[in-house]
Protein backbone atom coordinates (compact mmCIF):
# COMPACT_ATOMS: atom_id res chain seq x y z
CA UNK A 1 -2.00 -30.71 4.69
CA UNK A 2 -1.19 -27.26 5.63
CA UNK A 3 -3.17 -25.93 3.14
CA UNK A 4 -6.35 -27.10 4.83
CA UNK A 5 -6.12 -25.10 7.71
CA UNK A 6 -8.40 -21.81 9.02
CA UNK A 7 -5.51 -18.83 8.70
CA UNK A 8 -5.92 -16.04 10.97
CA UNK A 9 -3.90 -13.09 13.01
CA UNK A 10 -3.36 -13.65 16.71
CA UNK A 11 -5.79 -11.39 18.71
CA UNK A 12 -2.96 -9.15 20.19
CA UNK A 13 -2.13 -8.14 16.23
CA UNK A 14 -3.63 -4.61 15.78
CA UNK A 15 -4.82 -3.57 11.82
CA UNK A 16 -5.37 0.67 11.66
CA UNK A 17 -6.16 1.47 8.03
CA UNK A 18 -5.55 5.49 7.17
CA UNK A 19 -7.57 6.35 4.37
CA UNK A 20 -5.32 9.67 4.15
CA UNK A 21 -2.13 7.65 3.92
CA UNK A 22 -3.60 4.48 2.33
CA UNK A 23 -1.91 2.75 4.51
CA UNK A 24 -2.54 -0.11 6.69
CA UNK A 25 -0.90 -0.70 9.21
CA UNK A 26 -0.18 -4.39 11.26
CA UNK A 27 1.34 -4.20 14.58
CA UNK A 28 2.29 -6.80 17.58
CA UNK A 29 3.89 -5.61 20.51
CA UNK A 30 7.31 -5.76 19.08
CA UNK A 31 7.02 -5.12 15.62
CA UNK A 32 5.04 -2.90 13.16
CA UNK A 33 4.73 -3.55 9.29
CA UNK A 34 3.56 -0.96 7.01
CA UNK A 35 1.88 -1.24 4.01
CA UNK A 36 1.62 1.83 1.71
CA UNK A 37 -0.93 1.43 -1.38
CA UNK A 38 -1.62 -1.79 -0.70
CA UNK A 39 -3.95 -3.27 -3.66
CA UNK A 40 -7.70 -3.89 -3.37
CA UNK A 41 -6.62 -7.60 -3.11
CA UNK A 42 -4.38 -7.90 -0.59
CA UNK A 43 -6.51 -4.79 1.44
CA UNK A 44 -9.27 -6.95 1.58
CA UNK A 45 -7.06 -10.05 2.47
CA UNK A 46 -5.83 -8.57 5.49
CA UNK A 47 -8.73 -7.36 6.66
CA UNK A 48 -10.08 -11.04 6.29
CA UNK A 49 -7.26 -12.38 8.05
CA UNK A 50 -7.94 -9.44 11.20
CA UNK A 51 -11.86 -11.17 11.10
CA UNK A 52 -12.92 -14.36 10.39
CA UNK A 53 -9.94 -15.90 8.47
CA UNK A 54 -9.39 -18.22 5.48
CA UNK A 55 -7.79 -21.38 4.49
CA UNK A 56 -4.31 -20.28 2.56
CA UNK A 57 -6.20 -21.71 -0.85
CA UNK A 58 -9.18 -19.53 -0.24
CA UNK A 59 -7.28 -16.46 0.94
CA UNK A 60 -4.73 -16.80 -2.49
CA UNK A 61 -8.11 -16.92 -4.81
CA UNK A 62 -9.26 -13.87 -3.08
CA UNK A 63 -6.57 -11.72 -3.70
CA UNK A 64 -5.88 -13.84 -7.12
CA UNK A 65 -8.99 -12.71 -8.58
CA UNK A 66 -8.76 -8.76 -7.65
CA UNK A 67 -5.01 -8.10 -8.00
CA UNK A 68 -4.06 -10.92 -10.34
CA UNK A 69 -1.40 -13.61 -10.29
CA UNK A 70 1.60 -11.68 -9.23
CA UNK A 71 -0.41 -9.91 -6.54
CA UNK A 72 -1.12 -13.40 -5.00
CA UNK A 73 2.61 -14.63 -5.23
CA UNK A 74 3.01 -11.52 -3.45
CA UNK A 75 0.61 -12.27 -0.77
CA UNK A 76 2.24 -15.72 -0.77
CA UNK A 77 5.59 -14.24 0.62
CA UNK A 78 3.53 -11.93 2.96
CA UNK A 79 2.11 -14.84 4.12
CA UNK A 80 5.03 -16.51 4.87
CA UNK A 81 6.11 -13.64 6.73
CA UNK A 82 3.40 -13.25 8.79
CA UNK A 83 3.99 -16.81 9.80
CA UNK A 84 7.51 -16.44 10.96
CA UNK A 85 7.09 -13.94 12.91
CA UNK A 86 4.09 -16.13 14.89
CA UNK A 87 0.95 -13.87 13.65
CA UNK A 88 -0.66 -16.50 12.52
CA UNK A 89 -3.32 -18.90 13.68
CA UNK A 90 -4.13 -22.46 12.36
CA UNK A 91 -7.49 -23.51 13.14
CA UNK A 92 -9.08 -26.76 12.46
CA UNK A 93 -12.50 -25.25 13.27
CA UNK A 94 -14.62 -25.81 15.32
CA UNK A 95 -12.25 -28.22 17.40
CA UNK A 96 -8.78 -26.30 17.60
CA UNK A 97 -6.26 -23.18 17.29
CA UNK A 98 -2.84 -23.18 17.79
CA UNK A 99 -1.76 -19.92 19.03
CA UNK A 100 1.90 -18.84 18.36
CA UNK A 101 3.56 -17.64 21.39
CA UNK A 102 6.78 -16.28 19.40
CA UNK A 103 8.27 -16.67 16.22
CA UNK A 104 8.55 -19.99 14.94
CA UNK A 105 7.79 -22.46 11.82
CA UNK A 106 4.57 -24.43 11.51
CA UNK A 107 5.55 -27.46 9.88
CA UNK A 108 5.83 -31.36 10.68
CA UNK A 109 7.65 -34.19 9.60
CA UNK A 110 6.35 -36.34 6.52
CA UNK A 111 3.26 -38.48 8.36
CA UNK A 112 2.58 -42.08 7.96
CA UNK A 113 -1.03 -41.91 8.88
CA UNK A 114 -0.72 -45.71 9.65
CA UNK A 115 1.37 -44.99 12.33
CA UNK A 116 0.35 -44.72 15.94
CA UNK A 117 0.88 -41.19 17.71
CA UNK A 118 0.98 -40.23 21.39
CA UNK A 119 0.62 -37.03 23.59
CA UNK A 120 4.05 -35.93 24.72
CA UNK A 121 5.06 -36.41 28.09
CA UNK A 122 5.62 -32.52 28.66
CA UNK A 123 2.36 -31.33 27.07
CA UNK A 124 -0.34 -30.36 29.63
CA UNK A 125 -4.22 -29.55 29.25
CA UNK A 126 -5.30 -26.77 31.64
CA UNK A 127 -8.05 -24.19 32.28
CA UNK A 128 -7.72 -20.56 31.12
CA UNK A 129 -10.07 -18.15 31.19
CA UNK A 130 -12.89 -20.22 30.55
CA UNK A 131 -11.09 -22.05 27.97
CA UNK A 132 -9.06 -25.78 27.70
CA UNK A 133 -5.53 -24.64 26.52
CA UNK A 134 -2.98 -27.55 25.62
CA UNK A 135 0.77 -26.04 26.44
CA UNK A 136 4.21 -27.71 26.35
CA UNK A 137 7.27 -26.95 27.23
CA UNK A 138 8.99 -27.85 23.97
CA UNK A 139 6.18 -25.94 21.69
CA UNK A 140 6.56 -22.36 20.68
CA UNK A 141 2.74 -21.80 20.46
CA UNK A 142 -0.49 -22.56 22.77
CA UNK A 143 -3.78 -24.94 21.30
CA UNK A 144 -6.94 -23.15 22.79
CA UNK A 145 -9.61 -26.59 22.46
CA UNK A 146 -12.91 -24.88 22.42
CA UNK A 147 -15.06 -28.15 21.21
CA UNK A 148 -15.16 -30.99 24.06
CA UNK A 149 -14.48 -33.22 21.50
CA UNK A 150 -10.79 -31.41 20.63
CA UNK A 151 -10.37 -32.15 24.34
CA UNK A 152 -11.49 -35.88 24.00
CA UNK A 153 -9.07 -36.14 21.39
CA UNK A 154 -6.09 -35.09 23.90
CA UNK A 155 -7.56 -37.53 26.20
CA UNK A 156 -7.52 -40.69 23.97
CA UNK A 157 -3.77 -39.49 23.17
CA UNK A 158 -2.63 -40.61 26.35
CA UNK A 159 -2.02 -43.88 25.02
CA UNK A 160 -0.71 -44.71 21.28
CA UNK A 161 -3.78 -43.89 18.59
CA UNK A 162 -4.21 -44.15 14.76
CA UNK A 163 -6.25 -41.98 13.10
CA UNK A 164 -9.24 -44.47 12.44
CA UNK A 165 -9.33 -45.11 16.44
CA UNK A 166 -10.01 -41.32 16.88
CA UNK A 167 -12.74 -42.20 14.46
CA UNK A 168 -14.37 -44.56 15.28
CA UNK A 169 -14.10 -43.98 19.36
CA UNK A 170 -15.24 -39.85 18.78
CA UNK A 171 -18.63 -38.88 17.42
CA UNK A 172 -17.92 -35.98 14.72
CA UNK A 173 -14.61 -37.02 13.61
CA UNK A 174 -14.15 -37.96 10.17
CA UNK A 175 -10.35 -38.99 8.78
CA UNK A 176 -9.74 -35.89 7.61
CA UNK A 177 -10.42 -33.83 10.60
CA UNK A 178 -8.20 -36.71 13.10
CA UNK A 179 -5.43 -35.81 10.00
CA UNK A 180 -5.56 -32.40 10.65
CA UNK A 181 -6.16 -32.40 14.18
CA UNK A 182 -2.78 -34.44 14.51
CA UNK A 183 -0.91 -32.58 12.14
CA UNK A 184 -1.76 -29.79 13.92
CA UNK A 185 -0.16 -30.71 17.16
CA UNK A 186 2.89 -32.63 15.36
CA UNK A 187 3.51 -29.09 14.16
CA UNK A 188 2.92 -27.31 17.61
CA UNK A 189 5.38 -30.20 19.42
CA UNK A 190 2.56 -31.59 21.46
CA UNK A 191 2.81 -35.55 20.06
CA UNK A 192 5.38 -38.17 19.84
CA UNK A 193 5.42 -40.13 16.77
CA UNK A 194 5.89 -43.69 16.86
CA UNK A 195 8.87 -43.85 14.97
CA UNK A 196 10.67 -40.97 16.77
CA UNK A 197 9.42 -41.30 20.56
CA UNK A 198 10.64 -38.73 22.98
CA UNK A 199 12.62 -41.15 24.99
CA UNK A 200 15.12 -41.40 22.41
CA UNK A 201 16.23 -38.03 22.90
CA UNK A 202 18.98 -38.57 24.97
CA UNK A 203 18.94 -34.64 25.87
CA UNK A 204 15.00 -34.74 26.44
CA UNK A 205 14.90 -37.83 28.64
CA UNK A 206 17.14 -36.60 31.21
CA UNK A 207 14.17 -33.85 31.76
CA UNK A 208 11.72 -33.42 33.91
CA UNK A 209 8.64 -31.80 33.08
CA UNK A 210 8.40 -29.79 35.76
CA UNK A 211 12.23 -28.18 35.64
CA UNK A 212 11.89 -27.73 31.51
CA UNK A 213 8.44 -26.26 31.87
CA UNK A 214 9.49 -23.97 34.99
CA UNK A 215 12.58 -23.17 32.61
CA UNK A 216 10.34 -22.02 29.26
CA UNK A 217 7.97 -19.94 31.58
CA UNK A 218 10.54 -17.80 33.79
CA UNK A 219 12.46 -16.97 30.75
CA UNK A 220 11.74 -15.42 27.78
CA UNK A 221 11.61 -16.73 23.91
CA UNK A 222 8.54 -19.33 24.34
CA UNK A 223 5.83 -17.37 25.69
CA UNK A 224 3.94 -13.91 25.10
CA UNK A 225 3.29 -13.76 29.31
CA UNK A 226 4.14 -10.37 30.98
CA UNK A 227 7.04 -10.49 32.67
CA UNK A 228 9.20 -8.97 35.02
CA UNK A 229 8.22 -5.91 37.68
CA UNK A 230 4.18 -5.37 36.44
CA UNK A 231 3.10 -4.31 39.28
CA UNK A 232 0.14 -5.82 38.27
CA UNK A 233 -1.87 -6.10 41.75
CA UNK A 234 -0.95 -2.07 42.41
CA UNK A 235 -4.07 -0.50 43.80
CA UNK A 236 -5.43 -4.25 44.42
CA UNK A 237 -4.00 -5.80 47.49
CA UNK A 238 -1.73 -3.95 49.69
CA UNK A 239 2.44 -4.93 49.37
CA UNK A 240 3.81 -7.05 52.16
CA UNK A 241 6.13 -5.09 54.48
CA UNK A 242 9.66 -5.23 54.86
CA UNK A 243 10.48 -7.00 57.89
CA UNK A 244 7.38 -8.66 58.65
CA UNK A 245 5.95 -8.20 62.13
CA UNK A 246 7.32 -10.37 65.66
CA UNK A 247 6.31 -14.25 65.73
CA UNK A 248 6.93 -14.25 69.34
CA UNK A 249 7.32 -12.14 72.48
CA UNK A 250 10.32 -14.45 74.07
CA UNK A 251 13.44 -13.03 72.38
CA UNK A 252 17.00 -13.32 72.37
CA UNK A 253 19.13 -10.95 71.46
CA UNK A 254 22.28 -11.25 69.53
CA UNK A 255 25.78 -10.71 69.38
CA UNK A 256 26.68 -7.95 67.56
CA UNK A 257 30.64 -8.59 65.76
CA UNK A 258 32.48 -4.72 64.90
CA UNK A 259 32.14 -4.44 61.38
CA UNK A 260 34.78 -2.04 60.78
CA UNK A 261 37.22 -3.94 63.23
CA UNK A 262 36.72 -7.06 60.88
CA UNK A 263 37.72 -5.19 57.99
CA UNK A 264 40.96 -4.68 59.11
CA UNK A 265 41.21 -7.89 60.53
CA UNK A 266 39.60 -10.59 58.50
CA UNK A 267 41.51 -13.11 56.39
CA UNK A 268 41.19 -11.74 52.50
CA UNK A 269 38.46 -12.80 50.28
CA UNK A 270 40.71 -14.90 48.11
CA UNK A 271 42.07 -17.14 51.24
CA UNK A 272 38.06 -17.58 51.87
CA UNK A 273 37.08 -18.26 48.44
CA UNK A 274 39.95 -20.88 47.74
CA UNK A 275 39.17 -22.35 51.42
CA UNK A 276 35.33 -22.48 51.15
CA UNK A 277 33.99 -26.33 51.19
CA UNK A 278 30.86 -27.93 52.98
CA UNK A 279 31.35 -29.88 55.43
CA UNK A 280 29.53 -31.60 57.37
CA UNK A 281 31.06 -33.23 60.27
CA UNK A 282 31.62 -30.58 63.59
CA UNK A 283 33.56 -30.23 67.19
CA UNK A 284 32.31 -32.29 69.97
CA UNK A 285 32.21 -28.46 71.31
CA UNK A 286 29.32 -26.97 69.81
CA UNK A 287 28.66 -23.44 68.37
CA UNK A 288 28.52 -20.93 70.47
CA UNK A 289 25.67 -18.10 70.77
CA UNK A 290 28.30 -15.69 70.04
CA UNK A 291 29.45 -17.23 66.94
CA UNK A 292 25.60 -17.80 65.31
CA UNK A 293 25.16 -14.14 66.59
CA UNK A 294 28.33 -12.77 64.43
CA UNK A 295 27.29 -15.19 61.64
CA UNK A 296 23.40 -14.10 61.56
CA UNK A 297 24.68 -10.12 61.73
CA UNK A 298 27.87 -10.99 58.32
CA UNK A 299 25.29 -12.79 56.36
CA UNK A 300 21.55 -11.66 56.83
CA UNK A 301 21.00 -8.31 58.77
CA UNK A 302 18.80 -5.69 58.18
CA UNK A 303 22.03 -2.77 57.26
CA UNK A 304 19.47 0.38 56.22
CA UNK A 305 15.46 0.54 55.50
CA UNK A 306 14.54 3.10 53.05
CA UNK A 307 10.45 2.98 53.02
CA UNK A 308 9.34 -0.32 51.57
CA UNK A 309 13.21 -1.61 50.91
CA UNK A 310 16.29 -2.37 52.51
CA UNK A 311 19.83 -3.56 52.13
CA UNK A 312 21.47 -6.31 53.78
CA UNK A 313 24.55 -8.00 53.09
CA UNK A 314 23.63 -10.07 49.77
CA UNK A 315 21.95 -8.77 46.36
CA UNK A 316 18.20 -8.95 46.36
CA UNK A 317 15.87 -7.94 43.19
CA UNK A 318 14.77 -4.93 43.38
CA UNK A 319 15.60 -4.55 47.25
CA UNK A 320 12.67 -6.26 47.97
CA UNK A 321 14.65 -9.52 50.25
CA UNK A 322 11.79 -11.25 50.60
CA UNK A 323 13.96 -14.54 52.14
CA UNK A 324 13.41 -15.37 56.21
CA UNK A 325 15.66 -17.03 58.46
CA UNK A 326 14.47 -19.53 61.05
CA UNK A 327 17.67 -21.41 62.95
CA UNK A 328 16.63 -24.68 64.24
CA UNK A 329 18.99 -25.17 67.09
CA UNK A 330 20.25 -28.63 67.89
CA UNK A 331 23.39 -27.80 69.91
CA UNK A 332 24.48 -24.38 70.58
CA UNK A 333 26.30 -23.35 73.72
CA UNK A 334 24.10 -20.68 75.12
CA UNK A 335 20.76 -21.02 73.05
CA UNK A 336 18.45 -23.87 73.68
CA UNK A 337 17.21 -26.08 71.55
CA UNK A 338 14.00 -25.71 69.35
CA UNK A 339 13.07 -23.41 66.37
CA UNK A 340 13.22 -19.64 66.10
CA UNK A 341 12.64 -17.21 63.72
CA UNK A 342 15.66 -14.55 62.89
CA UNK A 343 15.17 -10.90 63.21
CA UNK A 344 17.16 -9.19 60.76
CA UNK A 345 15.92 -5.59 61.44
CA UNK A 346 16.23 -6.59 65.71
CA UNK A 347 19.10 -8.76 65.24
CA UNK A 348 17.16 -11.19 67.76
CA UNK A 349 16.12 -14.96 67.51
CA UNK A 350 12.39 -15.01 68.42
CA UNK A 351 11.62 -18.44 69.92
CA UNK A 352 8.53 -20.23 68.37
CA UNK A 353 8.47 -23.66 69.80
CA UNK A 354 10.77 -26.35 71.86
CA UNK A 355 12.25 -29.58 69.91
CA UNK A 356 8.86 -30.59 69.03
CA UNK A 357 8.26 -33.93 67.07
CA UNK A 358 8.37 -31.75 63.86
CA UNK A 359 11.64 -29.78 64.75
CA UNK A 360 13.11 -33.24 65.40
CA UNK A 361 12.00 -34.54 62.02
CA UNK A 362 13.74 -31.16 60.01
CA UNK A 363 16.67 -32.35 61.67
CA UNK A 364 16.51 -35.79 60.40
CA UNK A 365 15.85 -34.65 57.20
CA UNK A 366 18.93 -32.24 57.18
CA UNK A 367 20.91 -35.03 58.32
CA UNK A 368 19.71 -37.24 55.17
CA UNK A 369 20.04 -35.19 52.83
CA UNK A 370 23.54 -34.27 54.16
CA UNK A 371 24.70 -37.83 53.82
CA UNK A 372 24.19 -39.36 56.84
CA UNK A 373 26.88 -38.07 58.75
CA UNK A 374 26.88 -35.87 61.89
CA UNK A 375 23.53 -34.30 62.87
CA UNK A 376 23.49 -30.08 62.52
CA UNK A 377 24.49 -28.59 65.42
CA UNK A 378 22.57 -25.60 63.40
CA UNK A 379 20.12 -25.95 60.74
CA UNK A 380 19.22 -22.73 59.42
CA UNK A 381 15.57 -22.74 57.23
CA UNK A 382 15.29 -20.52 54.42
CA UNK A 383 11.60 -19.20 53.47
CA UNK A 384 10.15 -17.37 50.94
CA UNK A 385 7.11 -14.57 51.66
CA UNK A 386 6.27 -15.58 47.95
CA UNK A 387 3.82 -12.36 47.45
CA UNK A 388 6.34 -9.78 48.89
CA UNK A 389 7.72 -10.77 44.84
CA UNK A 390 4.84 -11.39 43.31
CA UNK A 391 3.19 -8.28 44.00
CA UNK A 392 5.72 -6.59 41.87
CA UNK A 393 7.12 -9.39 39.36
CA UNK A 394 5.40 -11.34 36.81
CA UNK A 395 6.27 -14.79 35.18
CA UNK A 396 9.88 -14.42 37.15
CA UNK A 397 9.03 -14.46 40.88
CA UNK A 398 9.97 -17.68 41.98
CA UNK A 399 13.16 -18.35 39.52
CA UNK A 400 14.20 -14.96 41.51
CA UNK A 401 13.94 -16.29 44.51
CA UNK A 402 16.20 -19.36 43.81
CA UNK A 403 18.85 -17.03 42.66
CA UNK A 404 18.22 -14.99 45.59
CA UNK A 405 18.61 -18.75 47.79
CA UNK A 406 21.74 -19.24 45.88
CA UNK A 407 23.69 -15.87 46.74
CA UNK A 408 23.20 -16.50 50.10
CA UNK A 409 23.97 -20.02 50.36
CA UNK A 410 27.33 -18.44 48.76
CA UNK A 411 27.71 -15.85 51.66
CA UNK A 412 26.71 -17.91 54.12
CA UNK A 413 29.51 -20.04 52.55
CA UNK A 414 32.07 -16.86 52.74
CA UNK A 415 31.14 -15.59 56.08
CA UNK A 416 31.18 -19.03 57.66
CA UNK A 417 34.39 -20.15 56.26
CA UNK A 418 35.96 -16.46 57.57
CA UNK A 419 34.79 -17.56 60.67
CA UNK A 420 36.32 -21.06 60.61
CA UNK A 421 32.84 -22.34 60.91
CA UNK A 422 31.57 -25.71 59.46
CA UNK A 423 28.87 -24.61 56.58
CA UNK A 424 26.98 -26.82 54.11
CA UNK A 425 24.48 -26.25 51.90
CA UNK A 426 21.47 -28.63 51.01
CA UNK A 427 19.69 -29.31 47.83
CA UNK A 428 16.39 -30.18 49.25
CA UNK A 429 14.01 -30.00 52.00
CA UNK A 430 10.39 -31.08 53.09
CA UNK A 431 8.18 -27.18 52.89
CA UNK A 432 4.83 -28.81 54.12
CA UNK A 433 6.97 -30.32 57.39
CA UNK A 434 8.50 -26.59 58.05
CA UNK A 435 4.98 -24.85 57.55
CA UNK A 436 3.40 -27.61 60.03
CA UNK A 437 6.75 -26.97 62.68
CA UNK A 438 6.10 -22.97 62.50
CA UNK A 439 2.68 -22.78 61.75
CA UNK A 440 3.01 -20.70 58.68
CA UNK A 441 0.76 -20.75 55.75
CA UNK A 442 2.59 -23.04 52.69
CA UNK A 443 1.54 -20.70 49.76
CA UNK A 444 2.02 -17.62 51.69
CA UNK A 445 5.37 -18.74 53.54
CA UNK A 446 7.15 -21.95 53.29
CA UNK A 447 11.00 -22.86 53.01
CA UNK A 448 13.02 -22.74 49.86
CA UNK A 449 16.32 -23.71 50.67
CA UNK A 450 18.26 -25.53 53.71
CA UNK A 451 21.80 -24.35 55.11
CA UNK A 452 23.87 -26.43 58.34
CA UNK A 453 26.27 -24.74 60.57
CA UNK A 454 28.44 -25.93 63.23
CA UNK A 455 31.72 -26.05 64.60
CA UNK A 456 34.84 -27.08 62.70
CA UNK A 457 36.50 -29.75 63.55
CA UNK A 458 40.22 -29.61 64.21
């Protein structure tokens, strides 16, 4: 079956031929192969591959017939190469090509053609540059589906198919294009065969498409995407700033705690890390303003700006801290209640609204996901301005912000517990209901993370 199939190198693959050297040269972005003298055969071969391609039969005849039969057994192992290292396209023309996104083997199981087969659950048609692209999670290449009827195909895949349905239901689709089409995306992990169906994958099943496809794309190994600091809208749109501008005019300001008296007087970092634990019932006496003051200035505060960066008191990529604090106050002796935005560079709470039907509902939600025990004296919502990363990174913006969520849920943890404070993190949290409470703009601002505080309980 794999011998049916249009060969060709990816479009990032670059072929320079010196005439001086007779050399040609094939290079990706990561690896370069030299040939020196390469025979008339196998010249023209490659070159054909670079263009318009050729099934493996009619590529093997060409260079068969100029450089004889140990020139095409060595073109064979080239071949092979080439496929390994994910240069290769497979084309069932005019209705697909699967792309190779990394290195990887194109192969399938043995097919019963009897059988029925089914999309999988993680692969995912989609609109790129003027093109339908099929993607999953568990592939290691791309299928670009330039004919409507490749994308029909996908379609009818949504439930359980034979080839003779594919057929008989698409105009233009004899049995031996539905074969290849299929095998094609058995070998690109886009189907489920009946007799192996996803859900038997113990491992797979307790996936969800969304975590396993966020996982593949933020990390390297499964796609060719740019990634990491691009910079790839310099010159475009300006950066965010670092502390962005006042919400409101009516401001509190905060408690300041002597840094360098608490670091002769503070309990060690071992005590805290042994003692740290959520918790989640409080005091009947209630925070004080001091104590979210000295809590706000140990965990989140602006320490030194130096242009477009700054450092505060937890690790931030590239010193961008692109995280926001808003404390929604439910009890706290000497702040009243309703929902304020923190400061860091000001060391103020700027007061947006008063316990509004909204700021009520965050702290039911708090309080749910918490268990159902006390209500947060202190519910502090964490945001993201998602383009103060973006700007810069590619591909791993938003898996950077979780990690930057995560090192300060753990110094919130630290500082709180220092403080014999009661601190608990939470592991989810409604982002349109925070955007509708503050009135910020979901895909420019919304929360990412959830973190009560109150007092301890004796």
């Amino acid at each position: 079956m794999s011998e049916a199939f249009t060969l060709s190198f990816r479009k990032d693959i670059s072929l320079v031929e010196l005439p001086q050297n007779k050399e040609i040269i094939l290079q990706s972005s990561t690896r370069k192969l030299t040939f020196s003298q390469p025979a008339s055969g196998l010249r023209v071969t490659l070159k054909t591959l670079y263009g318009i391609g050729g099934t493996a039969v009619e590529l093997k005849q060409l260079v068969q017939q100029a450089d004889g039969i140990y020139g095409m057994l060595k073109f064979h192992s080239y071949l092979q190469k080439f496929i390994s290292l994910g240069w290769i396209c497979h084309s069932v023309l005019p209705f697909a090509t699967a792309v190779p996104q990394c290195e990887y083997e194109f192969s399938a199981p043995v097919v019963n053609w009897q059988e029925h087969f089914t999309l999988s659950r993680f692969a995912y048609l989609h609109q790129v540059e003027g093109q339908m692209v099929l993607e999953s999670p568990l592939s290691k290449a791309k299928v670009i589906l330039p004919d409507w009827r490749g994308v029909a195909i996908v379609a009818k895949l949504s439930q359980p198919q034979s080839c003779s349905n594919l057929v008989s239901e698409i105009p233009g689709i004899t049995l031996e294009i539905a074969q290849q089409f299929l095998y094609l995306l058995l070998a690109s992990q886009m189907l489920s065969q009946e007799t192996y169906k996803e859900v038997q994958n113990t491992t797979l099943a307790q996936w969800d498409f969304h975590d396993l496809l966020f996982h593949t794309r933020s990390r390297q190994g499964r796609h060719t995407n740019p990634t990491g600091g691009t910079y790839r809208f310099l010159g475009k749109i300006e950066p965010q700033p670092v502390v962005k501008p006042p919400m409101s005019k009516t401001v509190i300001q905060l408690y300041q705690p002597n840094i360098e008296r608490l670091k002769t007087t503070d309990i060690p970092l071992t005590d805290v890390l042994e003692e740290r634990r959520s918790i989640r019932n409080y005091h009947s006496s209630p925070i004080t303003a001091q104590q979210l003051g000295e809590f706000l200035y140990r965990s989140a505060r602006v320490k030194n700006l130096n242009g477009e960066y700054s450092s505060r008191p937890y690790p931030s990529g590239g010193g961008l801290y692109e995280l926001e604090l808003y404390p929604v106050i439910n009890t706290c002796d000497g702040i009243s209640s309703g929902l304020y935005y923190y400061n860091p560079l000001a060391h103020q709470l700027e007061r947006l609204c008063e316990r509004t039907k909204d700021v009520e509902a965050l702290f039911k939600d708090a309080w749910g996901a918490s268990g159902q025990q006390d209500m947060p004296q202190v519910l502090i919502v964490f945001t993201a301005r998602f383009q103060r990363l973006s700007w810069k990174y590619e591909a791993i913006a938003y898996s950077l912000i979780l990690k930057h969520v995560g090192v300060l849920y753990q110094t919130m943890y630290l500082v709180a517990t220092a403080m014999n404070l009661a601190p608990c993190a939470l592991g989810s949290g409604n982002a349109d209901l925070f955007a509708k409470a503050a009135l910020t703009d979901y895909y420019a601002e919304s929360s990412v993370g959830e973190f009560m505080l109150g007092s301890k309980s004796m």
